[in-house]
C-alpha atoms as a PDB file:
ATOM      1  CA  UNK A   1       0.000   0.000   0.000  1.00  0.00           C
ATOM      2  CA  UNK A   2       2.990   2.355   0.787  1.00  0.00           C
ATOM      3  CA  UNK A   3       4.862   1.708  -2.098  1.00  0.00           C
ATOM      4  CA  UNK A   4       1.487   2.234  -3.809  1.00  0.00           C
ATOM      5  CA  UNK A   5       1.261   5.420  -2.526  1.00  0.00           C
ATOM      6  CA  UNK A   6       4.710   6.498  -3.052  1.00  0.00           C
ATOM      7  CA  UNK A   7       4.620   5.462  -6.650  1.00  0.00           C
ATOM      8  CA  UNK A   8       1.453   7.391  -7.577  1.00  0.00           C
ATOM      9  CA  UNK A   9       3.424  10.869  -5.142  1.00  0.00           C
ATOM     10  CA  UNK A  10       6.323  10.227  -7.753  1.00  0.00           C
ATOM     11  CA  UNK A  11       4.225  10.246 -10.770  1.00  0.00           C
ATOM     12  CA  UNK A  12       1.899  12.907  -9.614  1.00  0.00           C
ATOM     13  CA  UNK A  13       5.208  15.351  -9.481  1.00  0.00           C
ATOM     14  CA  UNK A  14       6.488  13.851 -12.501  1.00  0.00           C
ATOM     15  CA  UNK A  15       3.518  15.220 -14.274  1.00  0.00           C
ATOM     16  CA  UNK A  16       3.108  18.470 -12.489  1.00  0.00           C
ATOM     17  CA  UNK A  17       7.154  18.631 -13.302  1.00  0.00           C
ATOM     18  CA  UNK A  18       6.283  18.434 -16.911  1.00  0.00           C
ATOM     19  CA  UNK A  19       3.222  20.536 -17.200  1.00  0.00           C
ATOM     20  CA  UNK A  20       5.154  23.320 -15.051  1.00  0.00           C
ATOM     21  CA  UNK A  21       8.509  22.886 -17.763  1.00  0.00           C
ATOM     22  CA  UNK A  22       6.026  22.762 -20.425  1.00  0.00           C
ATOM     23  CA  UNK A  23       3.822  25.855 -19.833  1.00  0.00           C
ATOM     24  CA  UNK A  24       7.340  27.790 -19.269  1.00  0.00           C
ATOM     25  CA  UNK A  25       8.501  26.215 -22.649  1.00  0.00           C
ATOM     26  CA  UNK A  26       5.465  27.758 -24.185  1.00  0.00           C
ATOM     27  CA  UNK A  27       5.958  30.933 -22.284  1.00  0.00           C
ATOM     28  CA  UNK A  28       9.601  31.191 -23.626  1.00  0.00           C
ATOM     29  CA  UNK A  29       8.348  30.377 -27.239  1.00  0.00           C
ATOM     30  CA  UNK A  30       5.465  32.633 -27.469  1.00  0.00           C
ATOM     31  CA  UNK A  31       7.933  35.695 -26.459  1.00  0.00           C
ATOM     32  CA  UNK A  32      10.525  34.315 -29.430  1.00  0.00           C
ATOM     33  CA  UNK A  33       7.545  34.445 -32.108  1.00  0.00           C
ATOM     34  CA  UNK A  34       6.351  38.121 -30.407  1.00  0.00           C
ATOM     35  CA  UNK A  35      10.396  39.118 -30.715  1.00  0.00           C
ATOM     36  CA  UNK A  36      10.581  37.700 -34.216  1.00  0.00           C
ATOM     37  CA  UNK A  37       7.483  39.164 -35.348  1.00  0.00           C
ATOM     38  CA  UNK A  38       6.741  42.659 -33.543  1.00  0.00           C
ATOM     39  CA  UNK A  39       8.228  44.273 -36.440  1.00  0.00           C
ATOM     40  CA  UNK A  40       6.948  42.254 -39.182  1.00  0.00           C
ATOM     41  CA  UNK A  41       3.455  43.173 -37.101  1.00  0.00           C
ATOM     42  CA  UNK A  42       4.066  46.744 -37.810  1.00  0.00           C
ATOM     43  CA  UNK A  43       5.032  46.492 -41.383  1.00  0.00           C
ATOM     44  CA  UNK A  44       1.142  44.783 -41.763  1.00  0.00           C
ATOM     45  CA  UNK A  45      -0.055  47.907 -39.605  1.00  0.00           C
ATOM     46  CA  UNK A  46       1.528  50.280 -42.290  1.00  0.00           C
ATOM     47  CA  UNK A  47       0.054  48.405 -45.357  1.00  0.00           C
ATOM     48  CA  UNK A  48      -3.197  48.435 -43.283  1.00  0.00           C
ATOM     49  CA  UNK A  49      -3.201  52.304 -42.778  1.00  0.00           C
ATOM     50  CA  UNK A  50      -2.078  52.093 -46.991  1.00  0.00           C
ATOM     51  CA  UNK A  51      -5.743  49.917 -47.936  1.00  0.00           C
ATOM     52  CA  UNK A  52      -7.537  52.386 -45.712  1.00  0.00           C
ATOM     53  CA  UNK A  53      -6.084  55.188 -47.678  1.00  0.00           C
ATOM     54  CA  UNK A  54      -6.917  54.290 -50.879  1.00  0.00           C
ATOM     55  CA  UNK A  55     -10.026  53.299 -49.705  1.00  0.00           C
ATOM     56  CA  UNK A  56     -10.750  56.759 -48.213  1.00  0.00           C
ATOM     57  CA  UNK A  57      -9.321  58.372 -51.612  1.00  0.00           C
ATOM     58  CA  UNK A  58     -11.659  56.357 -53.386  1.00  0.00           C
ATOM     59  CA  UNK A  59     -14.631  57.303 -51.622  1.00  0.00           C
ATOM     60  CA  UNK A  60     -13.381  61.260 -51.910  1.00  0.00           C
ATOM     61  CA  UNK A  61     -12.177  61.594 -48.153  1.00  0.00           C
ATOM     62  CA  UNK A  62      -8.966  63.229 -49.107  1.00  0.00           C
ATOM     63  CA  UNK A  63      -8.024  64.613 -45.651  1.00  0.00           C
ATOM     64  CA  UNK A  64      -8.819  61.144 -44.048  1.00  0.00           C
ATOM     65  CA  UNK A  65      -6.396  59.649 -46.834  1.00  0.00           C
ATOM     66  CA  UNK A  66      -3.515  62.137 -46.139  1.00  0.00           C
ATOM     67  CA  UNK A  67      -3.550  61.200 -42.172  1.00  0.00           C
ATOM     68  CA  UNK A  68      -3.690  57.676 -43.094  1.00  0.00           C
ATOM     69  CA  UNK A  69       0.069  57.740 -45.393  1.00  0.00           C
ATOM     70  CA  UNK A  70       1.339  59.830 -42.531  1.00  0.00           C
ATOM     71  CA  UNK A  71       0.792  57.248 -40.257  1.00  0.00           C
ATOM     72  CA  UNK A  72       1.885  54.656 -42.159  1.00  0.00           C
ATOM     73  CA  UNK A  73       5.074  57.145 -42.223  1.00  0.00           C
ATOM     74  CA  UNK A  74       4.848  56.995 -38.588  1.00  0.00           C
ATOM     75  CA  UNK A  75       4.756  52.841 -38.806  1.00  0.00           C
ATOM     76  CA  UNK A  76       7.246  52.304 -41.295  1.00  0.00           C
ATOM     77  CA  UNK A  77       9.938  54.332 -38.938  1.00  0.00           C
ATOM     78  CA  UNK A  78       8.947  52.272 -35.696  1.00  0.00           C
ATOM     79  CA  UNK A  79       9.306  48.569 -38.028  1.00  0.00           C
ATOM     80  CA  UNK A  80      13.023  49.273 -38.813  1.00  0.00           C
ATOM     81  CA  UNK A  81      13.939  50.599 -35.146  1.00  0.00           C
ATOM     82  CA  UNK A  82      12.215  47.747 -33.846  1.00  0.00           C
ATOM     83  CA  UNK A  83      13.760  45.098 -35.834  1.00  0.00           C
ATOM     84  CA  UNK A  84      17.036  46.591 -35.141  1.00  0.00           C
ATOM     85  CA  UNK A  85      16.395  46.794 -31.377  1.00  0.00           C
ATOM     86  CA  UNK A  86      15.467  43.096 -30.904  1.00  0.00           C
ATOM     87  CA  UNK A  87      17.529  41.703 -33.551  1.00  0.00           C
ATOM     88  CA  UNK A  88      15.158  40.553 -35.619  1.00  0.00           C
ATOM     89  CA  UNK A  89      16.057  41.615 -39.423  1.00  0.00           C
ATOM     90  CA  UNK A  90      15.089  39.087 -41.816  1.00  0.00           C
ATOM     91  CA  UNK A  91      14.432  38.143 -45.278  1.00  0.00           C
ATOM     92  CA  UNK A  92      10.151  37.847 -44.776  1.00  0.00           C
ATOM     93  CA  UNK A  93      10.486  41.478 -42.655  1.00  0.00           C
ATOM     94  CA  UNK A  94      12.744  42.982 -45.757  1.00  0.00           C
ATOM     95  CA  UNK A  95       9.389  41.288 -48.131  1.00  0.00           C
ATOM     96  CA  UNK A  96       6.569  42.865 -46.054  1.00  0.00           C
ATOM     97  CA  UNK A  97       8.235  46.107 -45.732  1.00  0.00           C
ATOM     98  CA  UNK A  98       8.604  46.399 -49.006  1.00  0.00           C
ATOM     99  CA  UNK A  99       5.257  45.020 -49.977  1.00  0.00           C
ATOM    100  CA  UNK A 100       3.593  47.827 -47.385  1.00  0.00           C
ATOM    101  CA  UNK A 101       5.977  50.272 -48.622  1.00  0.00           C
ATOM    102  CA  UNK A 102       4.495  49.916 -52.286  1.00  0.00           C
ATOM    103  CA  UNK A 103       0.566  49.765 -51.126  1.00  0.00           C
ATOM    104  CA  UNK A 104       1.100  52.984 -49.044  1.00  0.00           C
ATOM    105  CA  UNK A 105       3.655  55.416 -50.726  1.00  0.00           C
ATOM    106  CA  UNK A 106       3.121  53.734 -53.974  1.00  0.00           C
ATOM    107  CA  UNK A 107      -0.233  53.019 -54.823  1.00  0.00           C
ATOM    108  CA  UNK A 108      -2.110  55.105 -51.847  1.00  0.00           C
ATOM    109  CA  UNK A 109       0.148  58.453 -52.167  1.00  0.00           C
ATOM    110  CA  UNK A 110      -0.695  58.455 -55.589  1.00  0.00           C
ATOM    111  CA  UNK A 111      -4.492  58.302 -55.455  1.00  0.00           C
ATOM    112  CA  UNK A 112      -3.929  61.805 -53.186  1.00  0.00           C
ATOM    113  CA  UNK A 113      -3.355  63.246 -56.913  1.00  0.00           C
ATOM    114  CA  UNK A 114      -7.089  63.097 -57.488  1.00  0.00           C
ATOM    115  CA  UNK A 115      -7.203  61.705 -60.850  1.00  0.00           C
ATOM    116  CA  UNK A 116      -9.433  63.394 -62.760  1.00  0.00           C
ATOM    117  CA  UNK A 117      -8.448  63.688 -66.469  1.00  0.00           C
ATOM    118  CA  UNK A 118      -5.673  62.132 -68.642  1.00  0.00           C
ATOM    119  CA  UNK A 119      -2.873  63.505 -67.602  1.00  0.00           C
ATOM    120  CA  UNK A 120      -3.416  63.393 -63.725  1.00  0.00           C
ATOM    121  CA  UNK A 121      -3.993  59.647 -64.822  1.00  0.00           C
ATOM    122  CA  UNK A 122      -0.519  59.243 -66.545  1.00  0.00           C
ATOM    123  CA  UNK A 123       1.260  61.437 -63.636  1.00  0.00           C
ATOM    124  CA  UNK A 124      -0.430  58.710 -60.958  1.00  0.00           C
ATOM    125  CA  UNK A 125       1.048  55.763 -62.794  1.00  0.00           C
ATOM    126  CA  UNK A 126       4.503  57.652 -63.235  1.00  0.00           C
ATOM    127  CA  UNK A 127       4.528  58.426 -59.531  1.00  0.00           C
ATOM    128  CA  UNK A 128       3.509  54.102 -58.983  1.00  0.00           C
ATOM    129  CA  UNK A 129       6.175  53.440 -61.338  1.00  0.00           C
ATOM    130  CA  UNK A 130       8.660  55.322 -60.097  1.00  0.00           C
ATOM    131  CA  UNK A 131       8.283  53.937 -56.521  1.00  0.00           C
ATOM    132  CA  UNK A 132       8.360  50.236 -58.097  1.00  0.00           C
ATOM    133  CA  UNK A 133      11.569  50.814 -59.318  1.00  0.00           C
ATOM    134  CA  UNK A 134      13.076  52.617 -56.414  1.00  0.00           C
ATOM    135  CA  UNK A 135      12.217  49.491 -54.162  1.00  0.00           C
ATOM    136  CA  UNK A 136      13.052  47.191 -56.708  1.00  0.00           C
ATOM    137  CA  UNK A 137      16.557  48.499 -58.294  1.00  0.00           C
ATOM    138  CA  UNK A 138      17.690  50.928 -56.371  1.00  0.00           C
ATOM    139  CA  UNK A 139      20.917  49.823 -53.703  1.00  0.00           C
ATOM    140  CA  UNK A 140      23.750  52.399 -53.388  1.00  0.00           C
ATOM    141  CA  UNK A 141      25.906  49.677 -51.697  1.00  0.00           C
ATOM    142  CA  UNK A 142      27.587  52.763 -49.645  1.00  0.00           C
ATOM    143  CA  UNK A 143      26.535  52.075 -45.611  1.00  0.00           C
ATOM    144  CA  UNK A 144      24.361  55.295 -44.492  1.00  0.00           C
ATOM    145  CA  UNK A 145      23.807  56.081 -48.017  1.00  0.00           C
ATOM    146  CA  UNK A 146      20.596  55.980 -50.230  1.00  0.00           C
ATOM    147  CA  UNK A 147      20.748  56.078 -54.120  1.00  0.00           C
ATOM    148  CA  UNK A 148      17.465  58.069 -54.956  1.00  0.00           C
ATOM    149  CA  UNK A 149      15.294  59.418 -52.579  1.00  0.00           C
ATOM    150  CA  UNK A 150      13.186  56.903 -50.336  1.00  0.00           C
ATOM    151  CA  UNK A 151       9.678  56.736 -50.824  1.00  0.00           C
ATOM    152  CA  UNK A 152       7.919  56.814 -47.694  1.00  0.00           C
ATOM    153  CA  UNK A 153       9.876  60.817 -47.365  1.00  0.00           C
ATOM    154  CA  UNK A 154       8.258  61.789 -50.896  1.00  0.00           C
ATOM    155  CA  UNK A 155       5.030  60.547 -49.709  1.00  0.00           C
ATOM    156  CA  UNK A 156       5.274  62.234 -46.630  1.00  0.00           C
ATOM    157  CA  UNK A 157       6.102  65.526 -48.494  1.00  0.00           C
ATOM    158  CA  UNK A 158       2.753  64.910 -50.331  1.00  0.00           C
ATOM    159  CA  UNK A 159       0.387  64.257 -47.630  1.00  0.00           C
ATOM    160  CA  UNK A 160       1.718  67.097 -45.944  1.00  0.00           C
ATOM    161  CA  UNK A 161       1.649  69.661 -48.738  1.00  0.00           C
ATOM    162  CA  UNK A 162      -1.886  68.322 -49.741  1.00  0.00           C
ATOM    163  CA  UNK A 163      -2.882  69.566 -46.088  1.00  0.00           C
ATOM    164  CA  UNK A 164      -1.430  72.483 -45.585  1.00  0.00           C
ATOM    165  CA  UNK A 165      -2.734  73.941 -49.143  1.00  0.00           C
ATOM    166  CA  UNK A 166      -6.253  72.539 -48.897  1.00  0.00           C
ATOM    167  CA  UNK A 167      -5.673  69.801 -52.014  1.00  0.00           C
ATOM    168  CA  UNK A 168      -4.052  72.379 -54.310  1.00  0.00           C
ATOM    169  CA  UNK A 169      -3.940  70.445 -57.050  1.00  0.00           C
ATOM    170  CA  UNK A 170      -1.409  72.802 -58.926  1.00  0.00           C
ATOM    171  CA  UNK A 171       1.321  72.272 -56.092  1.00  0.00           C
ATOM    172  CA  UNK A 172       0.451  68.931 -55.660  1.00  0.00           C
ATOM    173  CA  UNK A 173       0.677  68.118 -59.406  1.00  0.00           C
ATOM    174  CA  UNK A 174       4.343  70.157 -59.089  1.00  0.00           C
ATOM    175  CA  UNK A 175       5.828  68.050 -56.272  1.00  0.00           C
ATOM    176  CA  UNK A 176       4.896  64.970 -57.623  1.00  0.00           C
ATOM    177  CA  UNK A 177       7.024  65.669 -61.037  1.00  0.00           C
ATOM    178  CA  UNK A 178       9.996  66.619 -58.009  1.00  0.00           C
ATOM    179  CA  UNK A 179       9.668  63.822 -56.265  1.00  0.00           C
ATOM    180  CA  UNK A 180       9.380  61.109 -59.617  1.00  0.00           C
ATOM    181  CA  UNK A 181      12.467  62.968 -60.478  1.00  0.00           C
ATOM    182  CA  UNK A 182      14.088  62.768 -57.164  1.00  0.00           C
ATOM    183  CA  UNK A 183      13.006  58.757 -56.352  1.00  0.00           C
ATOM    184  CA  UNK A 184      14.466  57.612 -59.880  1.00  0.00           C
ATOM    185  CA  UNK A 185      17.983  60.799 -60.112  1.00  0.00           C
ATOM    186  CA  UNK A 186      21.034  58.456 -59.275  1.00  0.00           C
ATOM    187  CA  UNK A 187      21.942  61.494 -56.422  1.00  0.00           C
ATOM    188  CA  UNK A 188      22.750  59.689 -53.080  1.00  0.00           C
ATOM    189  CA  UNK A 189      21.363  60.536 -49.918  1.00  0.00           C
ATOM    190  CA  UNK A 190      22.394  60.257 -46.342  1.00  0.00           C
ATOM    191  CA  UNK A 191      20.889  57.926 -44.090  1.00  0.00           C
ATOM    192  CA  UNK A 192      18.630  59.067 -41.128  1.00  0.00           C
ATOM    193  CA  UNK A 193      21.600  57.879 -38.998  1.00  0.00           C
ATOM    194  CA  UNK A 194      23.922  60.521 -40.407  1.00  0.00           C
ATOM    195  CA  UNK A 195      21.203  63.215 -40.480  1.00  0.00           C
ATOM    196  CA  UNK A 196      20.644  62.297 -36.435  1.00  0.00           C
ATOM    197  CA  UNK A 197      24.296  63.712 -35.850  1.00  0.00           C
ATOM    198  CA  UNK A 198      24.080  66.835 -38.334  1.00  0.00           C
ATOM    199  CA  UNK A 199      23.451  70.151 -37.249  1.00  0.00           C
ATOM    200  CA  UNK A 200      21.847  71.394 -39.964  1.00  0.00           C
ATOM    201  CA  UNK A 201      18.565  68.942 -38.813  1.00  0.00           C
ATOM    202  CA  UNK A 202      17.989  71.793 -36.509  1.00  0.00           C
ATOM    203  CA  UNK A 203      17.685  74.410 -39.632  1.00  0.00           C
ATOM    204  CA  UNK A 204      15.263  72.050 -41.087  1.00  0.00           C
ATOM    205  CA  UNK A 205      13.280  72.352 -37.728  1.00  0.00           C
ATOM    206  CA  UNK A 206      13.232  75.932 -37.825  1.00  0.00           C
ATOM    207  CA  UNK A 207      12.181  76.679 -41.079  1.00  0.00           C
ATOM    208  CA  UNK A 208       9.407  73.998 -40.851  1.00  0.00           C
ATOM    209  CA  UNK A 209       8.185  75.985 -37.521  1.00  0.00           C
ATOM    210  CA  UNK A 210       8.787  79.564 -39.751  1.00  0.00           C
ATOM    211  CA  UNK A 211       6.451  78.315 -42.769  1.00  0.00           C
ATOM    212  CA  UNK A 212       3.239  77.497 -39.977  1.00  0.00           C
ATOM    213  CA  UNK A 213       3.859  80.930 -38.167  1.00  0.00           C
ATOM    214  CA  UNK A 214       3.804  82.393 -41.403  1.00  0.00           C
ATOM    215  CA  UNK A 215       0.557  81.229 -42.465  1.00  0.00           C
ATOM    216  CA  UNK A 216      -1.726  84.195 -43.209  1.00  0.00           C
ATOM    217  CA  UNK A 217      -4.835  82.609 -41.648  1.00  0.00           C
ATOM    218  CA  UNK A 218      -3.561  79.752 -39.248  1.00  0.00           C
ATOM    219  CA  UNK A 219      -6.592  77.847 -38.670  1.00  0.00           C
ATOM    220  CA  UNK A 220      -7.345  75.203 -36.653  1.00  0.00           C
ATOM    221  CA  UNK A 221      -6.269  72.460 -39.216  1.00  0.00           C
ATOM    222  CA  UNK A 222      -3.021  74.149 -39.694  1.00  0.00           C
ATOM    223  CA  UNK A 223      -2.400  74.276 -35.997  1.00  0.00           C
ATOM    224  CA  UNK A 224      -3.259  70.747 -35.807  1.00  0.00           C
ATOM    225  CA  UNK A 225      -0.925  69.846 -38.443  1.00  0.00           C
ATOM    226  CA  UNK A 226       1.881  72.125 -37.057  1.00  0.00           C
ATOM    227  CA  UNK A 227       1.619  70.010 -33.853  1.00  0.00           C
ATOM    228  CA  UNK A 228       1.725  67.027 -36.034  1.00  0.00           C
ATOM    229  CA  UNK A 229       5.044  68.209 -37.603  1.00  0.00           C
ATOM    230  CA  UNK A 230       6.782  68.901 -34.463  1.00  0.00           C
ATOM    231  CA  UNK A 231       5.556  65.241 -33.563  1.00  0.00           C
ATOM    232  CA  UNK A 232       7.465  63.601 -36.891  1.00  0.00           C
ATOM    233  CA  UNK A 233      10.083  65.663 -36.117  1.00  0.00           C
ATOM    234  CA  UNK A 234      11.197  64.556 -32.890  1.00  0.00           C
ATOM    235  CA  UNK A 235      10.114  60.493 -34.335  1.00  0.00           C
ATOM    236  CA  UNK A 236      12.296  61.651 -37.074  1.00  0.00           C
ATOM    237  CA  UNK A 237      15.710  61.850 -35.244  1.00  0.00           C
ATOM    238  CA  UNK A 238      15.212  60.037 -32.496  1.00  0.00           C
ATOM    239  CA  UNK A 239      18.339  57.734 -32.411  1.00  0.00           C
ATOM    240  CA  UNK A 240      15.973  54.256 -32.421  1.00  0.00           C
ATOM    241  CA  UNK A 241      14.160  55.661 -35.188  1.00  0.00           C
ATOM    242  CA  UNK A 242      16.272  54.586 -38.428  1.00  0.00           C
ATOM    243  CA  UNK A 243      16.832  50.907 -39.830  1.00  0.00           C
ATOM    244  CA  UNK A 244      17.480  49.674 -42.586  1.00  0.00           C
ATOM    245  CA  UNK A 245      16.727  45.602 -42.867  1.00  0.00           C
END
């Protein structure tokens, strides 16, 4: 009876043991596929924010569809930091970046043209074009050095100009031929990580924060977007900000 008893004690640990090991093994496992996969997570969030964009542009909510690329702006910083921070670059993250990186500075920045006649038709396909081959061809091979300029800052430079001027399409139709020129010119441009240690960031600051007190009638959009631009700003250069996968 003893023995008995002491056999079943044994087994009874033995299997609280293994359920104890085994809950911590799925513990330690479920934290590897949330380090793996945070930033791959926010790459998905970005290309989210990009189908809600076009969406919105589709159904002829501009202003909704300008917020929506700048927070995909937002996203696509945070993926690269994050990635870098918890070592977790990789081939599928390089994929989905790229893949959101095409749905919202390609496709979704380009619906902000408002197509509305032929040639606002053939400028949105140059602009789609244009960011294809950027993310497709375009490696300087120099560290801290881009060949072209990125997308997601000429999107960025859209949205923002399409909400400070109220959907002008004149200036909008303007920095879209600058920025297809700039994306596809062979000029290189320093990474975020060498702009972080220049002085001259803090010129760029200024003159941003000039242009808003300028305004002639600073409404309550334009105050909310000059808050907004102090806000990229300081997500702009913060150290964690820029990666590269």
């Amino acid at each position: 009876m003893i023995m008995v008893l002491l056999t079943s004690s044994s087994g009874f640990f033995q299997c609280t043991k293994k359920l104890f090991l085994s809950d911590r093994a799925t513990e330690l496992q479920i934290k590897e596929f949330a380090r793996k996969n945070a930033a791959n997570a926010l790459s998905v969030a970005n290309m989210v924010m990009g189908m809600a964009s076009i969406l919105s542009s589709l159904n002829g909510h501009h202003h909704a569809a300008c917020w929506l690329v700048l927070i995909g702006y937002l996203l696509d910083l945070a993926d690269g930091a994050v990635a870098r921070q918890l070592n977790a670059c990789s081939a599928l993250g390089a994929k989905l970046d790229d893949f959101a990186d095409f749905t919202t500075f390609g496709i979704a920045t380009s619906l902000l043209l408002r197509t509305s006649d032929l040639l606002d038709n053939i400028l949105c396909m140059c602009y789609v074009l244009s960011v294809f081959v950027r993310l497709c061809f375009f490696s300087s091979g120099i560290p801290f050095m881009y060949r072209g300029l990125p997308c997601i800052y000429s999107s960025a430079i859209l949205a923002s100009a399409s909400l400070l001027s109220g959907g002008s399409m004149a200036l909008l139709r303007v920095i879209a031929v600058a920025m297809i020129l700039f994306m596809i010119s062979q000029n290189f441009y320093p990474h975020d990580r060498v702009l972080e240690s220049q002085a001259w960031k803090k010129v760029v600051y200024a003159g941003g924060k000039v242009i808003f007190k300028n305004l002639r009638i600073l409404t309550r959009t334009a105050k909310t977007n000059q808050c907004f631009y102090c806000y990229l700003f300081l997500m702009k250069f913060e150290p964690l900000t820029a990666c590269v996968y």
